[in-house]
Each structure stands twice: as structure tokens, then as C-alpha cells.
Protein backbone atom coordinates (compact mmCIF):
# COMPACT_ATOMS: atom_id res chain seq x y z
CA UNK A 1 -29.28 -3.08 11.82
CA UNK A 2 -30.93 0.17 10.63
CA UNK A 3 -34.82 -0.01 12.21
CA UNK A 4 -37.10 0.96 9.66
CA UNK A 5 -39.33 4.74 10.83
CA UNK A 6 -42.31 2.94 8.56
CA UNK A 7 -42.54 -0.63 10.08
CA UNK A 8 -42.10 -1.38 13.70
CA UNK A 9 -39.76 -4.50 13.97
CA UNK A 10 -38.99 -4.63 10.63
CA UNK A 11 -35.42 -4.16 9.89
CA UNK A 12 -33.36 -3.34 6.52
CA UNK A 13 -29.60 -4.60 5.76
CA UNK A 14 -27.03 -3.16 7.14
CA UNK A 15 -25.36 -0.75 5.18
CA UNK A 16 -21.81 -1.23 3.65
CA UNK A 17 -19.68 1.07 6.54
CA UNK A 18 -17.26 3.98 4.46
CA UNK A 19 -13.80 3.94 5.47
CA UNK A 20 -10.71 6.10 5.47
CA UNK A 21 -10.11 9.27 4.41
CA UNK A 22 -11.77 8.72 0.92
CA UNK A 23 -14.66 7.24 2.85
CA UNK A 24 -15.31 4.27 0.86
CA UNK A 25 -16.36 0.62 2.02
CA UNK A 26 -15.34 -2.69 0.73
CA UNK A 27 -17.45 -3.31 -2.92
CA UNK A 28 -17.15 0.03 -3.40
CA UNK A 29 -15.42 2.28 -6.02
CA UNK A 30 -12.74 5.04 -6.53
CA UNK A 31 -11.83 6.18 -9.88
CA UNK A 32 -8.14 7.24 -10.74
CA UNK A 33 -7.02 9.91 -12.88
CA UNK A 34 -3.36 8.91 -14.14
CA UNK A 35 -3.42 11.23 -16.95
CA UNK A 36 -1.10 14.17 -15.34
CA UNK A 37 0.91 11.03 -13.44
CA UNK A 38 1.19 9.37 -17.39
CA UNK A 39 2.65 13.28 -18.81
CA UNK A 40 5.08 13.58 -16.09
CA UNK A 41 6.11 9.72 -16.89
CA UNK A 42 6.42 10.25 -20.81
CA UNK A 43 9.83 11.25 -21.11
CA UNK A 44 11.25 8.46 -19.34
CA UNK A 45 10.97 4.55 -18.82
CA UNK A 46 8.39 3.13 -16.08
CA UNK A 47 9.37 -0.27 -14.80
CA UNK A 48 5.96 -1.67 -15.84
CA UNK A 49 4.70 1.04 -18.34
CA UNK A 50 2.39 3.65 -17.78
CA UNK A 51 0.12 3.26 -14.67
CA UNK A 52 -3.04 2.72 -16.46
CA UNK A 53 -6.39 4.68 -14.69
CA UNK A 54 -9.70 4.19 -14.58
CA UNK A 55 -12.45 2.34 -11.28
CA UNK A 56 -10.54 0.85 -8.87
CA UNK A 57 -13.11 -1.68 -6.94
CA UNK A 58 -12.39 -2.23 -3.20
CA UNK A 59 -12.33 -5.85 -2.11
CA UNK A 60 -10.72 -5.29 1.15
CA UNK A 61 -9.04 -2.10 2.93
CA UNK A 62 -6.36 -2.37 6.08
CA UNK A 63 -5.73 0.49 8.65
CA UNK A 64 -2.11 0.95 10.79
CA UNK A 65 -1.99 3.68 13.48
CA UNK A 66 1.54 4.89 12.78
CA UNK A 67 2.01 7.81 15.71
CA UNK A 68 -0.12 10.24 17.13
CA UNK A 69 -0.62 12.28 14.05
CA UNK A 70 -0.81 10.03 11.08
CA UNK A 71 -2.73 6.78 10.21
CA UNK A 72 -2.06 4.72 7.06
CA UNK A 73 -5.18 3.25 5.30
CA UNK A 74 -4.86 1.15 2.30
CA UNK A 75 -7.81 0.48 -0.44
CA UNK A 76 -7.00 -3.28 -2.32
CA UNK A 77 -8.41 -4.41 -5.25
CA UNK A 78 -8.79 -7.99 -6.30
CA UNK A 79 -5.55 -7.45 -8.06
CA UNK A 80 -3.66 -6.72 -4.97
CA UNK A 81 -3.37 -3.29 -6.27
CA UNK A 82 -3.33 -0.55 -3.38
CA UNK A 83 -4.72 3.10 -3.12
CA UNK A 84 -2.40 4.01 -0.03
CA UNK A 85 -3.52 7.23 2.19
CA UNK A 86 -1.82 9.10 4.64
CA UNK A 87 -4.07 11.24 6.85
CA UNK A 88 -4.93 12.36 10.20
CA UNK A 89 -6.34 9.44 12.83
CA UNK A 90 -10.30 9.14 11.59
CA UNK A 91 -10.11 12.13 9.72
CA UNK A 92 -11.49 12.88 6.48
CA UNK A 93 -10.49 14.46 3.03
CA UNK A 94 -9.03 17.80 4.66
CA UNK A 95 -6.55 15.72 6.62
CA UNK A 96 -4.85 13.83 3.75
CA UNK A 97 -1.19 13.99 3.82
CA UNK A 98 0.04 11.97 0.94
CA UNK A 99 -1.57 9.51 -1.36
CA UNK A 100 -0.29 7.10 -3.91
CA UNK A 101 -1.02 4.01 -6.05
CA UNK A 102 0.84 0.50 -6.21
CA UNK A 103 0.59 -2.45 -8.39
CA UNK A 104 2.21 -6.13 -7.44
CA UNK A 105 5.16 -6.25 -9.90
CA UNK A 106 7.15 -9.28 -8.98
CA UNK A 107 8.19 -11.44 -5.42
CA UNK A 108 11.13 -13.86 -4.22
CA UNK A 109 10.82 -16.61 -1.69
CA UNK A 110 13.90 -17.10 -0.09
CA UNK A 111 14.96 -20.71 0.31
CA UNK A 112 15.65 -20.56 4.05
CA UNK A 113 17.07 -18.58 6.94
CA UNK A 114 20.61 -18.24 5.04
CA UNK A 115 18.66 -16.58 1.99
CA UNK A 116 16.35 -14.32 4.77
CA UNK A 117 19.18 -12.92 6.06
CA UNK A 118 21.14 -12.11 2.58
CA UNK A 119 17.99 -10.38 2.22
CA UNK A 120 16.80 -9.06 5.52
CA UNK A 121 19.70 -9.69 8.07
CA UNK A 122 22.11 -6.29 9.83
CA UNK A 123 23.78 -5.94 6.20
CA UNK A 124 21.05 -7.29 4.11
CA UNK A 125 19.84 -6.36 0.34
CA UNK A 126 16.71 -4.33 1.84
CA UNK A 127 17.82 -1.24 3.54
CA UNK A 128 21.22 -1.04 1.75
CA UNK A 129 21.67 2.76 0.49
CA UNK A 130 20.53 1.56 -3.35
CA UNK A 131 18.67 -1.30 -4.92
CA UNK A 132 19.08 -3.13 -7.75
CA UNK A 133 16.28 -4.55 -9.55
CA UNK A 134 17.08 -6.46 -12.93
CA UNK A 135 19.19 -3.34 -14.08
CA UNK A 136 16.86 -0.73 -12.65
CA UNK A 137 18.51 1.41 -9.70
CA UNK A 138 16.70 2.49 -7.10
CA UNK A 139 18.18 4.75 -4.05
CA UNK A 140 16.48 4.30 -1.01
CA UNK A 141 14.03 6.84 0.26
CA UNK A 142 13.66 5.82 4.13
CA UNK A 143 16.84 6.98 5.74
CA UNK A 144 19.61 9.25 5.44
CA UNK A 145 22.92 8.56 4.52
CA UNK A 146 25.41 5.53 3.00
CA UNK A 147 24.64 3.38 6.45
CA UNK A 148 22.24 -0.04 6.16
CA UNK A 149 18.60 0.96 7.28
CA UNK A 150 16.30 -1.06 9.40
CA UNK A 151 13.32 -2.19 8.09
CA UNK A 152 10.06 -0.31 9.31
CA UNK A 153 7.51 -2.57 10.51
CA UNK A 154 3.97 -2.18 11.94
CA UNK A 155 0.79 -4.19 11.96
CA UNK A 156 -1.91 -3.62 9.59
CA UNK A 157 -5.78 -4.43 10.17
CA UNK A 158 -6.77 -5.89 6.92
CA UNK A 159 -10.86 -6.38 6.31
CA UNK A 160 -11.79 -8.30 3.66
CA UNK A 161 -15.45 -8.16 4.41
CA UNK A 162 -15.64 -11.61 5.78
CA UNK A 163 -12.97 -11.55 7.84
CA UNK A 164 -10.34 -8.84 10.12
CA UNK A 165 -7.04 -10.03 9.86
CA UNK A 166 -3.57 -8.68 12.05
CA UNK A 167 -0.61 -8.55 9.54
CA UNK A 168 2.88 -7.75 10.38
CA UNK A 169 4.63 -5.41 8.02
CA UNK A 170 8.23 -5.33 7.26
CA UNK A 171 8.93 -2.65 4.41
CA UNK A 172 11.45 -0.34 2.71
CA UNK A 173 11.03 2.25 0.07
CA UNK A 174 12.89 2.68 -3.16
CA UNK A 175 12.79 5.82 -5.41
CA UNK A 176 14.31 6.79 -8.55
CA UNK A 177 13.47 9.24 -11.36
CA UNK A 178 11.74 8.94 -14.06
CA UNK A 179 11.02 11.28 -17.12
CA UNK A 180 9.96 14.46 -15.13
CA UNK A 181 8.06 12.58 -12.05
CA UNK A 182 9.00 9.75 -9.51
CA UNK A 183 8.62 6.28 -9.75
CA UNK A 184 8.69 4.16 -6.06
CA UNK A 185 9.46 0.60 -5.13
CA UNK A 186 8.32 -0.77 -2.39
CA UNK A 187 9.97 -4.22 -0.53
CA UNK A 188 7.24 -5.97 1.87
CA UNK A 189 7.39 -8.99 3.89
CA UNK A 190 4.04 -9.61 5.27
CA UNK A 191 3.20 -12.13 7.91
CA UNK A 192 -0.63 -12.92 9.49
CA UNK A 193 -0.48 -13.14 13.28
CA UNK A 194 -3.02 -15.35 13.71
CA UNK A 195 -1.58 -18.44 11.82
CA UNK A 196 1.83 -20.47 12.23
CA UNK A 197 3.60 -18.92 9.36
CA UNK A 198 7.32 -18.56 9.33
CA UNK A 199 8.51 -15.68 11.67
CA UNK A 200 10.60 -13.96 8.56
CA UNK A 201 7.16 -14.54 5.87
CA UNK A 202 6.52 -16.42 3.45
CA UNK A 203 7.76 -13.90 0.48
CA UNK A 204 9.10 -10.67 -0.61
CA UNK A 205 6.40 -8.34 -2.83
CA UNK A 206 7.99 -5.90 -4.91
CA UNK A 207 5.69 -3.20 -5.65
CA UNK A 208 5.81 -0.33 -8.12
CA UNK A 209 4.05 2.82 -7.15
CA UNK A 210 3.32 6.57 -8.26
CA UNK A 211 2.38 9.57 -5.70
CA UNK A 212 -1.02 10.93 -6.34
CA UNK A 213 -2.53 14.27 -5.56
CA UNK A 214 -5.75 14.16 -3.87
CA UNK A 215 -7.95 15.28 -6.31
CA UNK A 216 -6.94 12.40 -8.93
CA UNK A 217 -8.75 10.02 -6.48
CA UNK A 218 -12.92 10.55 -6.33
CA UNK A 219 -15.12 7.76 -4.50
CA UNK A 220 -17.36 6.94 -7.35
């Protein structure tokens, strides 16, 4: 609590805390700028149209130490859209590294641990060099060469104002080109620690994303 300087014993609320890099808190908002993402986009054929802009209002944000130089914060919107920054551990603006923008586009629930390991297993559909989504090819952008690619996992704190939750993250990114700019597709099994949910999750998210510069992103 924040003591008032005018009233001894009186207190005020406690103000919403600013996180990340773009150093905004949970109800807060971030405008995007997708008009330079939308010209580089034009010439070809996004997998759910053009990535509209516009306030983006934060209803929770999750943090993941990933090594000693680079933390991954995310900004979600009631939508389960996600503002996803790279930067330095508790640094600011200066330190941002990479930034882009993801919308939910569709998810699969395997029917058991046969299906989780056509998708997930040593040889699986997620980490194979390419991906095929309804048509749409996608080359994988974690990992070098023709060889299947293990998954990259870590564990994201998620606060959703009322409650801190550990998630375990299982992920691989997609890329392929479109018009003059680059359209990503992210794969993500997620998995809350604290409750008795299956060890292999409960589905696969496919996500469509878009790098970002900095400067398209302003806390508003």
C-alpha cells in the first residue's frame, strides 16, 4: 500500500505494477501499428488475412527466464492474442531483442498417447523439417538441417491478476514467406503444474504470428 504524505494512516490502492519491457500492467493498454506489417503482407496470402491493429488490452502477461541474457515476456489479451518480447532480464525498452504478435488460429486434441506421439513422439509431426497445415507449407525455423527437432520447452509464469500460474511449454516454430515479409506458426502444448492434467496437455494451439519492430508497439 502507498501511505498517503497528507493523512497519517490513511492509505490509497495499490497501484496496478508495469511489467516487461513495454512496462505495462494487467488492464492496461498497448496500441499496434500493423500498417507497414499489412504493406509487406499485400502481395501475398496470410493464413488468416491481414493482422488487423489497433489497442491491445492486457488481461494477463507470463514471464520465462530463458538463459542468462534473454527473458521472454508475453502480453495476452482476452482473445488469447499475444504481444511476445524478447529482451534483456528486467530490462527496459533499450534491451528489446525481438518482438512479435500472435493470434489463436486453430488446435487438435489428440485422442490418446498413440495420437501424442504421431504428433510429439522421436519422429513426430512437430519438429519434422516442414509442416503442413491444410495446404499451407511451413519450413521449420528452430533447427538446422533435414533431421527431426526436439521440442523446446520451458515454464512460463502466467499472472492473470487474480492468480500466478506455472505452465509448461512445449513449442516449435514454423516460417514461410509471404508477399515481401514473413508469416510464423507457432505449435504449443501447454500444461499447468499445479493441477493433474495429462503429462503430454490437453491440446495443440496453432498460432499465426508477424515480427514487429519496436516502435509499432506504444503502451497507451
Amino acid at each position: 500500500m502507498i501511505r498517503s504524505w497528507f493523512g497519517k494512516g490513511r492509505s490509497d490502492p495499490q497501484l496496478p505494477q508495469e511489467r516487461g519491457p513495454l512496462r505495462c500492467a494487467i488492464s492496461g493498454a498497448l496500441e499496434i501499428d500493423t500498417l507497414g506489417l499489412q504493406a509487406s503482407l499485400a502481395a501475398g496470402e496470410p493464413a488468416m488475412g491481414p493482422p488487423t491493429g489497433g489497442n491491445f488490452i492486457v488481461s494477463a502477461i507470463g514471464t520465462a527466464r530463458l538463459d542468462g541474457n534473454s527473458e521472454l515476456t508475453r502480453y495476452y489479451d482476452d482473445d488469447h492474442r499475444m504481444i511476445q518480447v524478447m529482451a534483456g532480464p528486467g530490462g527496459g525498452e533499450d534491451t528489446v531483442q525481438d518482438v512479435s504478435f500472435y493470434a489463436p488460429w486453430d488446435s487438435v486434441v489428440p485422442g490418446g498417447p498413440s495420437e501424442w506421439a504421431r504428433w510429439t513422439g522421436p519422429r513426430g509431426l512437430i519438429g519434422a523439417p516442414e509442416y503442413d497445415a491444410d495446404g499451407i507449407l511451413f519450413s521449420r525455423y528452430w533447427g538446422e538441417g533435414q533431421d527431426h527437432a526436439d521440442l523446446v520447452e520451458f515454464v512460463e509464469t502466467v499472472d492473470d491478476g487474480d492468480e500466478t500460474r506455472q505452465i509448461h511449454q512445449r513449442c516449435m516454430l514454423y516460417s514461410r514467406s509471404v508477399g515481401s515479409g514473413e508469416e510464423m506458426l507457432l505449435l504449443n502444448i501447454e500444461r499447468d503444474l499445479a493441477h493433474q492434467a495429462q503429462a503430454q496437455g490437453a491440446a495443440i494451439t496453432f498460432m499465426i504470428g508477424y515480427g514487429l519492430g519496436a516502435a509499432d508497439i506504444r503502451r497507451v
